[in-house]
Protein backbone atom coordinates (compact mmCIF):
# COMPACT_ATOMS: atom_id res chain seq x y z
CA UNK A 1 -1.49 -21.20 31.61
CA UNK A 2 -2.00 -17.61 31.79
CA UNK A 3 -0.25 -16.93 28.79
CA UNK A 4 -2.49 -19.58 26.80
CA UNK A 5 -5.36 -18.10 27.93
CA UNK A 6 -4.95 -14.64 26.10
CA UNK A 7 -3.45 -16.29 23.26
CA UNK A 8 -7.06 -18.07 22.75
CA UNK A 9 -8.84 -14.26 23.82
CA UNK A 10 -6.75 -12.93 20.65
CA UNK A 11 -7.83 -15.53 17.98
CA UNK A 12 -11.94 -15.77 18.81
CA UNK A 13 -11.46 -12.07 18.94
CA UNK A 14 -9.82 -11.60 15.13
CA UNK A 15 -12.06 -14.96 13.92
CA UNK A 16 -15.16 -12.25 15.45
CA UNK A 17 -13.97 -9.69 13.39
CA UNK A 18 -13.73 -11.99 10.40
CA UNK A 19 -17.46 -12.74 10.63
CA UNK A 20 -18.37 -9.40 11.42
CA UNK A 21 -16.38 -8.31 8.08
CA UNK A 22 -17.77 -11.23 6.18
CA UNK A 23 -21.55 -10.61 7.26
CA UNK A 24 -21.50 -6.47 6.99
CA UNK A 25 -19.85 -6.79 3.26
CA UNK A 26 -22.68 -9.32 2.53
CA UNK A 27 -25.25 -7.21 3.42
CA UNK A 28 -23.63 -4.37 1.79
CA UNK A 29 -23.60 -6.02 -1.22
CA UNK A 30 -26.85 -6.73 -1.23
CA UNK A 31 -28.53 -3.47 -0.16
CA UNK A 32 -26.50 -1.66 -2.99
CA UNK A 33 -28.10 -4.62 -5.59
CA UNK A 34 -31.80 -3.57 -4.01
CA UNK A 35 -30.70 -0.02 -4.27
CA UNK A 36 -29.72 -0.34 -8.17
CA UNK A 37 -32.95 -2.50 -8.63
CA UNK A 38 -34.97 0.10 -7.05
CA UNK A 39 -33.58 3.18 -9.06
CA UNK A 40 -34.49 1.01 -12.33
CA UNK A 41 -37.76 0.91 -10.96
CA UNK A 42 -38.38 4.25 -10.56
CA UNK A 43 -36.89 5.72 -13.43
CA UNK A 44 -38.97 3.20 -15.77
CA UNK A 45 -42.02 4.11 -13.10
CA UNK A 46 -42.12 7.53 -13.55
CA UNK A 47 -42.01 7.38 -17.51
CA UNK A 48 -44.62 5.00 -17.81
CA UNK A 49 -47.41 7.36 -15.29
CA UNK A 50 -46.26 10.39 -17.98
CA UNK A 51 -46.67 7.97 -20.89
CA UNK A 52 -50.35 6.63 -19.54
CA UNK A 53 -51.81 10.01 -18.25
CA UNK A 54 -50.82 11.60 -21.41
């Protein structure tokens, strides 16, 4: 029974880990998107100020 019971500790453990993987590449993936967006942003921002106070 014993032996069951840490068999069961092992797999919600590694099916943890899975999610845990899963979520942090998602959100990893989608802070570097916002991060390209953002440099876009402020390289064509920046251009634009020169262009208008000029």
């Amino acid at each position: 029974m014993q032996k069951k019971d840490t068999l069961v500790g092992k797999e919600s453990v590694r099916n943890e880990q899975k999610v845990i993987n899963i979520v942090t590449t998602h959100v990893y993936r989608n802070t570097i998107k916002r991060l390209r967006l953002y440099s876009k942003l402020y390289t064509i921002l920046p251009y634009d100020l020169v262009k208008s106070t000029a």
